[in-house]
Each structure stands twice: as C-alpha cells, then as structure tokens.
PDB file of N, CA and C in Angstrom:
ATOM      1  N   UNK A   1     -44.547  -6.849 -25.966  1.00  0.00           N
ATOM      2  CA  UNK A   1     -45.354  -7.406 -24.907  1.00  0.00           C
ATOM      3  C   UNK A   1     -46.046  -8.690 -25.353  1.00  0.00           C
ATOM      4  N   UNK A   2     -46.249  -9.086 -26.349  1.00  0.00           N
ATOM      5  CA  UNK A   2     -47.463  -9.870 -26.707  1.00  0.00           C
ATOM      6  C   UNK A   2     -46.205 -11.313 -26.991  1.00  0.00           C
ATOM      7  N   UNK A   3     -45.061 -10.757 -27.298  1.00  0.00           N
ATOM      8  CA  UNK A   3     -43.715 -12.209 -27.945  1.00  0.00           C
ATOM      9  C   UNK A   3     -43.296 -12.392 -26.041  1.00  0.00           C
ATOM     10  N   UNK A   4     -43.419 -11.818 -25.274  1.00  0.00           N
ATOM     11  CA  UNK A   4     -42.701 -11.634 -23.956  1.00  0.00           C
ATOM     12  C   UNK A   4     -43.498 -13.092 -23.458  1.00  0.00           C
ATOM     13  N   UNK A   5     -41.969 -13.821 -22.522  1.00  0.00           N
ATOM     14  CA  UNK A   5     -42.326 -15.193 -22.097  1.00  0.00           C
ATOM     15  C   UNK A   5     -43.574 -14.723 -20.819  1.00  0.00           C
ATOM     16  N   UNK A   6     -44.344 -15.588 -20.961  1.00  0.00           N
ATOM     17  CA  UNK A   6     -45.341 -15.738 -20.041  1.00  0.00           C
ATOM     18  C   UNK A   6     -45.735 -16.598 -18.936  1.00  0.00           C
ATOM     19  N   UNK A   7     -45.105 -17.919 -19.149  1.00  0.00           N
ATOM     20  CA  UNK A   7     -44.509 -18.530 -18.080  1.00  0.00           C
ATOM     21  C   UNK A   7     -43.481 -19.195 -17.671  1.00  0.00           C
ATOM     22  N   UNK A   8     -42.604 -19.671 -16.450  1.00  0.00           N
ATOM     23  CA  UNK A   8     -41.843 -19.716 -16.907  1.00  0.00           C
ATOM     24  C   UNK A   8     -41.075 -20.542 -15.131  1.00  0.00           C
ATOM     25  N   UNK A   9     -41.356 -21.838 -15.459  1.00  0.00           N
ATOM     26  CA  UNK A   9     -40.594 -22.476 -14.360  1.00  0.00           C
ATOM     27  C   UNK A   9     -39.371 -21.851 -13.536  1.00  0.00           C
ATOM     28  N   UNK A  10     -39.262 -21.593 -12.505  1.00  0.00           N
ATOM     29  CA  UNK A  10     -37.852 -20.956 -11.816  1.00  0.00           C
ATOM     30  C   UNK A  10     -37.877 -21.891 -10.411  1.00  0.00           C
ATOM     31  N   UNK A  11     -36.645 -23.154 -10.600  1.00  0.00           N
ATOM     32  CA  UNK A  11     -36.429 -23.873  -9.791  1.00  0.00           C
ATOM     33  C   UNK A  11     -37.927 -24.753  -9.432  1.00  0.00           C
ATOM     34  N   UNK A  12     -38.245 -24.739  -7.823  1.00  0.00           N
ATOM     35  CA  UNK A  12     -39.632 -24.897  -7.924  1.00  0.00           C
ATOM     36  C   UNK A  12     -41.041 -24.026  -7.883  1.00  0.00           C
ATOM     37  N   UNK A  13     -40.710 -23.165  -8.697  1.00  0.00           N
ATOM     38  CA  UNK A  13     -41.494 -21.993  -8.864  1.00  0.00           C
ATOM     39  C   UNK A  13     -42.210 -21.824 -10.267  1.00  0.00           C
ATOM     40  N   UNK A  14     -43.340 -21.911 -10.181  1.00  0.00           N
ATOM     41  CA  UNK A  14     -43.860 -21.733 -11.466  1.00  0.00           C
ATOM     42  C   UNK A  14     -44.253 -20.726 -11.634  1.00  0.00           C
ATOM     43  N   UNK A  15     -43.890 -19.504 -12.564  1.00  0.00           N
ATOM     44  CA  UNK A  15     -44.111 -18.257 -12.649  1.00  0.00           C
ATOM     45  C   UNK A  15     -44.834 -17.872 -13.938  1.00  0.00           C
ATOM     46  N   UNK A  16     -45.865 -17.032 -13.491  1.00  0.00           N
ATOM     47  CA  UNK A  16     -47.261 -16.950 -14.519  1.00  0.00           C
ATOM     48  C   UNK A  16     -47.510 -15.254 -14.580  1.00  0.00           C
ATOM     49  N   UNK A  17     -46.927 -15.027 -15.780  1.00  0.00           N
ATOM     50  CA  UNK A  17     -47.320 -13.259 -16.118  1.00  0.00           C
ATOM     51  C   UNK A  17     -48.377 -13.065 -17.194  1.00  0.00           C
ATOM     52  N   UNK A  18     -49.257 -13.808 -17.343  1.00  0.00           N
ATOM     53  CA  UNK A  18     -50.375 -13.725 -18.507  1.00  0.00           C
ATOM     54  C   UNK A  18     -51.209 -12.432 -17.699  1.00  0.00           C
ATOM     55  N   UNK A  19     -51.518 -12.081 -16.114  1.00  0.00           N
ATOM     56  CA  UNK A  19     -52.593 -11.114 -16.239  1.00  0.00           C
ATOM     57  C   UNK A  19     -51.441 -10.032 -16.663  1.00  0.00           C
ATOM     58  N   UNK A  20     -49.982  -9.765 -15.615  1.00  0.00           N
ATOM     59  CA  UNK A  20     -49.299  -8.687 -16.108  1.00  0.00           C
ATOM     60  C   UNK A  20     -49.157  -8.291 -17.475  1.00  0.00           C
ATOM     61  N   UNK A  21     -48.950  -9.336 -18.254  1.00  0.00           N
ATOM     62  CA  UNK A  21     -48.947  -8.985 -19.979  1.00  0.00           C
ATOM     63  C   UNK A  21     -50.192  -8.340 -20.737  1.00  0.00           C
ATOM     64  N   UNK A  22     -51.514  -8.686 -20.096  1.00  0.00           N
ATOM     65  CA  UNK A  22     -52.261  -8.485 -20.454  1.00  0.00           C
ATOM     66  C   UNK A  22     -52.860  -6.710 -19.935  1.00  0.00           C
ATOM     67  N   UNK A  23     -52.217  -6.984 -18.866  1.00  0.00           N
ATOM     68  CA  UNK A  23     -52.540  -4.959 -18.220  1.00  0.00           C
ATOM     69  C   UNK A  23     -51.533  -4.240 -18.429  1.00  0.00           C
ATOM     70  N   UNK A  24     -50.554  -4.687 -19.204  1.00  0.00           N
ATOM     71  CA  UNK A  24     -48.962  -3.848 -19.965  1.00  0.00           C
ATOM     72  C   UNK A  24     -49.478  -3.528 -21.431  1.00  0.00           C
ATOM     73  N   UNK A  25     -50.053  -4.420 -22.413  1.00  0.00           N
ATOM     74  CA  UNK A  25     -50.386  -3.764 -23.274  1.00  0.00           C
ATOM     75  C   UNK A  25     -51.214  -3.270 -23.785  1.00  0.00           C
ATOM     76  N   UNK A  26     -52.285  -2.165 -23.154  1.00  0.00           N
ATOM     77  CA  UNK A  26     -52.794  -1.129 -23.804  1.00  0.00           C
ATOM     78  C   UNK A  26     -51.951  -0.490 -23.847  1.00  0.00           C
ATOM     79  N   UNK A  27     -50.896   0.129 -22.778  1.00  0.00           N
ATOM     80  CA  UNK A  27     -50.390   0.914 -22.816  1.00  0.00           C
ATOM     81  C   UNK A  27     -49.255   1.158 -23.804  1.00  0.00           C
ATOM     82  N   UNK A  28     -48.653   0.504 -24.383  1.00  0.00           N
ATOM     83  CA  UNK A  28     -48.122   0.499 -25.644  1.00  0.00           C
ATOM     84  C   UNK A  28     -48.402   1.033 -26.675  1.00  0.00           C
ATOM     85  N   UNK A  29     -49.295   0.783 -27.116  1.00  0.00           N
ATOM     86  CA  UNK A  29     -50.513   1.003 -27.879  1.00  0.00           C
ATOM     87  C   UNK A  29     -51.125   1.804 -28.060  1.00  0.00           C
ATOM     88  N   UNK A  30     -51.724   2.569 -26.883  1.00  0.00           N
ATOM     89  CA  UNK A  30     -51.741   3.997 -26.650  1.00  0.00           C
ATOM     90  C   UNK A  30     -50.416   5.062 -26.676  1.00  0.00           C
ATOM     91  N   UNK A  31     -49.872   4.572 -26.262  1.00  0.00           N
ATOM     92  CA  UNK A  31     -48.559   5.271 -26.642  1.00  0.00           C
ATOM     93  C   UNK A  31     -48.087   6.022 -28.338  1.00  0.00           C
ATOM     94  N   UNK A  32     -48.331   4.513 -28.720  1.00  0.00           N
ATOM     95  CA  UNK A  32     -47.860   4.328 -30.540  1.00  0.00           C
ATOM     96  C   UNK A  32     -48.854   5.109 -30.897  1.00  0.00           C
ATOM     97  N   UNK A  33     -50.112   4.729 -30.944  1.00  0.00           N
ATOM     98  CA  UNK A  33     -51.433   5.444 -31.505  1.00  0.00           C
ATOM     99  C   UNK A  33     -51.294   6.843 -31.169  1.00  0.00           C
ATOM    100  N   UNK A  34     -50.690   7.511 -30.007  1.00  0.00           N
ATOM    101  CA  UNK A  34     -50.779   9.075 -29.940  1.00  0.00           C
ATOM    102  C   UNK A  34     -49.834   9.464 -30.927  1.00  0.00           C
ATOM    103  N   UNK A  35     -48.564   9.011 -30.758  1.00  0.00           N
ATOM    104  CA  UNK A  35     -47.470   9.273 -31.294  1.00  0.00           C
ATOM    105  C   UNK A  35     -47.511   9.261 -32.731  1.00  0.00           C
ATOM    106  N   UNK A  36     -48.373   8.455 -33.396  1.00  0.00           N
ATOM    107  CA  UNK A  36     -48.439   8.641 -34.914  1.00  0.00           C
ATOM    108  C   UNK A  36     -49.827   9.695 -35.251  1.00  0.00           C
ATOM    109  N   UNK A  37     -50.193   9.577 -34.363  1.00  0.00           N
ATOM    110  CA  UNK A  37     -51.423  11.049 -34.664  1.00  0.00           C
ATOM    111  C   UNK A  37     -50.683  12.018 -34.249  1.00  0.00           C
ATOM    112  N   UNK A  38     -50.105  12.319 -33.635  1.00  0.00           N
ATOM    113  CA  UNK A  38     -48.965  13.327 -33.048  1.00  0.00           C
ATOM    114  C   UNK A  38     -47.433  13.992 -33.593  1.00  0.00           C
ATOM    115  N   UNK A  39     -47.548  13.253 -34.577  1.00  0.00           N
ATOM    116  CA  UNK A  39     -46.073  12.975 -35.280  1.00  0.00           C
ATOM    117  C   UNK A  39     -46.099  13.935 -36.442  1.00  0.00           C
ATOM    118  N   UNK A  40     -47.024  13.864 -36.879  1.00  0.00           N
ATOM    119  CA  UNK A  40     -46.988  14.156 -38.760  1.00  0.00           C
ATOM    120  C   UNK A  40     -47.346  15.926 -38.038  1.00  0.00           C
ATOM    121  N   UNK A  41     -48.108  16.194 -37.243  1.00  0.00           N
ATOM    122  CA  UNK A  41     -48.368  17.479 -36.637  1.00  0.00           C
ATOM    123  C   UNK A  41     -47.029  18.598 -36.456  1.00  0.00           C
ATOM    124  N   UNK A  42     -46.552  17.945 -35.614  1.00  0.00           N
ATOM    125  CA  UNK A  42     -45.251  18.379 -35.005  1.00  0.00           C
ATOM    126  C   UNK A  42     -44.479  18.804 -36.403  1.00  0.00           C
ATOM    127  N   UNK A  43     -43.881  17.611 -36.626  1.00  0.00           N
ATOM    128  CA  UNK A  43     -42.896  17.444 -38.065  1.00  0.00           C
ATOM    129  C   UNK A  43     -43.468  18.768 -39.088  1.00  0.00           C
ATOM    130  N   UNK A  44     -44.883  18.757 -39.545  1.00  0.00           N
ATOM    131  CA  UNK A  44     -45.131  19.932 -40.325  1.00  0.00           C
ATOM    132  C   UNK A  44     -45.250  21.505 -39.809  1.00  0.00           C
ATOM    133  N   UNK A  45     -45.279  21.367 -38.436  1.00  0.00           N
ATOM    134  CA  UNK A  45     -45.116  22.485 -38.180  1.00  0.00           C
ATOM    135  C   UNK A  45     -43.576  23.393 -37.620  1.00  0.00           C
ATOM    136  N   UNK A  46     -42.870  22.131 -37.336  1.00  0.00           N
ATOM    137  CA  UNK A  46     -41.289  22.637 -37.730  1.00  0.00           C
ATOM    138  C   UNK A  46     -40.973  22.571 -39.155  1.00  0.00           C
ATOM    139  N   UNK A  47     -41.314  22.083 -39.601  1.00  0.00           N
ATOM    140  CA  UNK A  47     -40.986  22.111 -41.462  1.00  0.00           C
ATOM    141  C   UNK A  47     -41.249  23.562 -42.073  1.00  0.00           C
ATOM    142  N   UNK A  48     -42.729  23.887 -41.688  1.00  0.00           N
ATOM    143  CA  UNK A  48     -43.009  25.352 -41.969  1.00  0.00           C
ATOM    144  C   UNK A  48     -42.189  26.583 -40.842  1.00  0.00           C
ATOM    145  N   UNK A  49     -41.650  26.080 -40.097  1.00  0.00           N
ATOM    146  CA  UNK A  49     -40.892  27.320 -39.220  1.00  0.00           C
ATOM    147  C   UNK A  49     -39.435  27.220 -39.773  1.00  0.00           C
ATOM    148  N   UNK A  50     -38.777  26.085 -39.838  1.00  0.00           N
ATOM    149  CA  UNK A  50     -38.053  25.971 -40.648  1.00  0.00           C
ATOM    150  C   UNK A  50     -37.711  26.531 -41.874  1.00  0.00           C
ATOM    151  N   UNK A  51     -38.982  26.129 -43.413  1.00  0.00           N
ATOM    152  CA  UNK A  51     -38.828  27.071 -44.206  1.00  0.00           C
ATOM    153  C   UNK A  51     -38.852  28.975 -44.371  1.00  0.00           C
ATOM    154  N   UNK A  52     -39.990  29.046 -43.366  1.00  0.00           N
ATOM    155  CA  UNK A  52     -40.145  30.743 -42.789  1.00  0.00           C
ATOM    156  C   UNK A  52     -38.521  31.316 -42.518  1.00  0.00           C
ATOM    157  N   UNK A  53     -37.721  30.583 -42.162  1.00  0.00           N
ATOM    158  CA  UNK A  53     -36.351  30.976 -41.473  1.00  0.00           C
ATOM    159  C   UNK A  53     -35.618  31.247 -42.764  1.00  0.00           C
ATOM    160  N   UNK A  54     -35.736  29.984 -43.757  1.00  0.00           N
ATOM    161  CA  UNK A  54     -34.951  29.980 -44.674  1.00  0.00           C
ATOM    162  C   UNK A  54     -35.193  31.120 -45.829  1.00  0.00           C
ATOM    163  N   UNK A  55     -36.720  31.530 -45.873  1.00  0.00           N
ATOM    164  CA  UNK A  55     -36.758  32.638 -46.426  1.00  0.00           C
ATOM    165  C   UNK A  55     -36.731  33.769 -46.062  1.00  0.00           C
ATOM    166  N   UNK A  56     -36.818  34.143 -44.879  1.00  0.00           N
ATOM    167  CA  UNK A  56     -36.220  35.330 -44.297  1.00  0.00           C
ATOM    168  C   UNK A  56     -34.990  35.394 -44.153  1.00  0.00           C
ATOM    169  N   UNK A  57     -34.396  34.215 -44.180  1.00  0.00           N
ATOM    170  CA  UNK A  57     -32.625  34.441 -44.384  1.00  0.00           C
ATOM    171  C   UNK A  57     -32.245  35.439 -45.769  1.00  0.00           C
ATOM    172  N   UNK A  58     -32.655  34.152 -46.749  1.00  0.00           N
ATOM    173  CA  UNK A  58     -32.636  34.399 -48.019  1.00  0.00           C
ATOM    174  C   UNK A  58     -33.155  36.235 -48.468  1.00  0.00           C
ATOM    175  N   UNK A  59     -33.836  36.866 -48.249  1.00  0.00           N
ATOM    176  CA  UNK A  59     -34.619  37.715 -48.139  1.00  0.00           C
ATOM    177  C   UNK A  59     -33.765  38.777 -47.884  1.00  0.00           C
ATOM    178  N   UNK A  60     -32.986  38.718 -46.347  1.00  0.00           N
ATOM    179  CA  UNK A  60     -32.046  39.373 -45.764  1.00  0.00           C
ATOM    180  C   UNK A  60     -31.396  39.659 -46.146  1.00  0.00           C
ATOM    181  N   UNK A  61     -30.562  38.496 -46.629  1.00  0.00           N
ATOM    182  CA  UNK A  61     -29.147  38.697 -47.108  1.00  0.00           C
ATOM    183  C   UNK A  61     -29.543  39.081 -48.689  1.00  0.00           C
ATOM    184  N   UNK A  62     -30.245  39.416 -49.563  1.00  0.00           N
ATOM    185  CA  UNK A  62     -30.567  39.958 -50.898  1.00  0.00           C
ATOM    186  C   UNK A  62     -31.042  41.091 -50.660  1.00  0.00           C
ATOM    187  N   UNK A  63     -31.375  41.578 -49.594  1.00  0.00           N
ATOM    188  CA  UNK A  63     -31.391  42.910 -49.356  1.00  0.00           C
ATOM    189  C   UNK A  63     -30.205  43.644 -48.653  1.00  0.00           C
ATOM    190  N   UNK A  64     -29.268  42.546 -48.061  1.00  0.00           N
ATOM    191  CA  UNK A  64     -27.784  43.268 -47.789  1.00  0.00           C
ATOM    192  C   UNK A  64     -26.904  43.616 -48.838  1.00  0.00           C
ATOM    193  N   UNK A  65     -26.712  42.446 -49.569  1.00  0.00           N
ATOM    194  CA  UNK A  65     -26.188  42.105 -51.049  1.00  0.00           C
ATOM    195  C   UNK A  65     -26.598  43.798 -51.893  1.00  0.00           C
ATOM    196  N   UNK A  66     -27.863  43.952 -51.942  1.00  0.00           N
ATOM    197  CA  UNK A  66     -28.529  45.160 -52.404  1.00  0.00           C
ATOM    198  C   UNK A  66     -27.899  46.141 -52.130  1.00  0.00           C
ATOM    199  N   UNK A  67     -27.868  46.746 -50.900  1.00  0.00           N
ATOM    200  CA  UNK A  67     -27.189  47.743 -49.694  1.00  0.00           C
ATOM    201  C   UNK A  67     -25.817  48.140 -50.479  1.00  0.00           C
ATOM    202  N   UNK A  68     -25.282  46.779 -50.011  1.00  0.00           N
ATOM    203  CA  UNK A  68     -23.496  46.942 -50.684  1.00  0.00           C
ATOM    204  C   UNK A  68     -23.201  47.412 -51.472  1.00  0.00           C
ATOM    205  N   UNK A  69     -24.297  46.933 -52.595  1.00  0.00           N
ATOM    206  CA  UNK A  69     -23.955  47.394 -53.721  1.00  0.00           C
ATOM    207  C   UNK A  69     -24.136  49.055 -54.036  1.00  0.00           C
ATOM    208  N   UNK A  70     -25.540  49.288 -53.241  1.00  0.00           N
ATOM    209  CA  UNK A  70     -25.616  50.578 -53.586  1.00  0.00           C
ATOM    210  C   UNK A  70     -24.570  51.584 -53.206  1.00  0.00           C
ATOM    211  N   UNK A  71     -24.416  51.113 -52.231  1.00  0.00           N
ATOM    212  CA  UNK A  71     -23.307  51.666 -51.095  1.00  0.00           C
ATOM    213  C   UNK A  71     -22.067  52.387 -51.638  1.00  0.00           C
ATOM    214  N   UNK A  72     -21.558  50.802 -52.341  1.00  0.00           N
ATOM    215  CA  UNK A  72     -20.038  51.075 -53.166  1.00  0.00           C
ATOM    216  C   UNK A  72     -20.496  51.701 -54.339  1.00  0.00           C
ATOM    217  N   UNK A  73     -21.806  51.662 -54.913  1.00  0.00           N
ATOM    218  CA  UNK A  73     -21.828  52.295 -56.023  1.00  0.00           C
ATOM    219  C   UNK A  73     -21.688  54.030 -55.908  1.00  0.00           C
ATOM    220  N   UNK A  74     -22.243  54.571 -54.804  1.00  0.00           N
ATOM    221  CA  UNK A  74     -22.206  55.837 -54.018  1.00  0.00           C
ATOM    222  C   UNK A  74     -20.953  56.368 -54.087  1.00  0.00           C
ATOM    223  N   UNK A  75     -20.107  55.516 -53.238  1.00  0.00           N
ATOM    224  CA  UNK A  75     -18.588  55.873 -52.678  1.00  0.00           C
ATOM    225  C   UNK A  75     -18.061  56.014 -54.246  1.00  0.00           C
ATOM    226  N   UNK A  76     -18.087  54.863 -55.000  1.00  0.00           N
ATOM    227  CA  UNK A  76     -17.239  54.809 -56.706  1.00  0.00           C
ATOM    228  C   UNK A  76     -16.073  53.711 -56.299  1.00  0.00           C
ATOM    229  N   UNK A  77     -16.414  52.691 -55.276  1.00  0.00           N
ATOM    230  CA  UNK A  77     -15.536  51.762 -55.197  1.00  0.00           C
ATOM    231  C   UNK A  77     -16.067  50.635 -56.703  1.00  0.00           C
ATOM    232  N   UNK A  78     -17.052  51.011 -57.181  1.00  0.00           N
ATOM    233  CA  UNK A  78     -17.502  49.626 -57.970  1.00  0.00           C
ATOM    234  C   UNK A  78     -17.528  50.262 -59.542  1.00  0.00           C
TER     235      UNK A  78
END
C-alpha cells in the first residue's frame, strides 16, 4: 500500500488515491500484527498435539511388539 501509485493522469483525468491509500493501510497492518501474535500460538500448539500423537503411536506399537512376543512365546512359535 504505501509503494502503490497514488496519482496518476488517465487521458484528461487526473486521478488522486492518497485519501484511499491512506484508509487501506491500517488494515494491513492489523492484519500482520494479529497474525504474528497469532502465529507462534497456533504453530505450538499443533507441535504439542503433534508430538502427543507421536508418542502414543510409539507407545502402542511397543506394547503390540510386547503382546507378539508374549504371544508366540506362549504358543512356542519363538
């Protein structure tokens, strides 16, 4: 918003967006500013649901792994 042409001859038309430019960017701005207070939030709290997954995977399957083994050890396949 702030590099955006601001005026700008068209034929015999002289065209002037300095107030529009000027009531376009807060809103930018506000935008960016939520979004980086907003960002690092999000991101760490899928990061931690994320890892929660990966250790209950992990977890799972070492207690299946476990199972099997006992399992076949039972039967005398092992």
């Amino acid at each position: 918003m702030k590099h955006m042409t601001k005026r700008r001859r068209i034929g015999m038309i002289d065209l002037s967006a300095d107030e529009f430019s000027q009531s376009c960017l807060p809103y930018p701005t506000a935008v960016i500013r939520s979004i980086s207070n907003k960002l690092p939030v999000v991101a760490k709290k899928k990061n931690d649901d994320l890892l929660t997954i990966i250790k209950v995977t992990r977890t799972t399957n070492h207690l299946l792994v476990k199972l099997v083994i006992t399992a076949s050890c039972k039967v005398g396949t092992i």
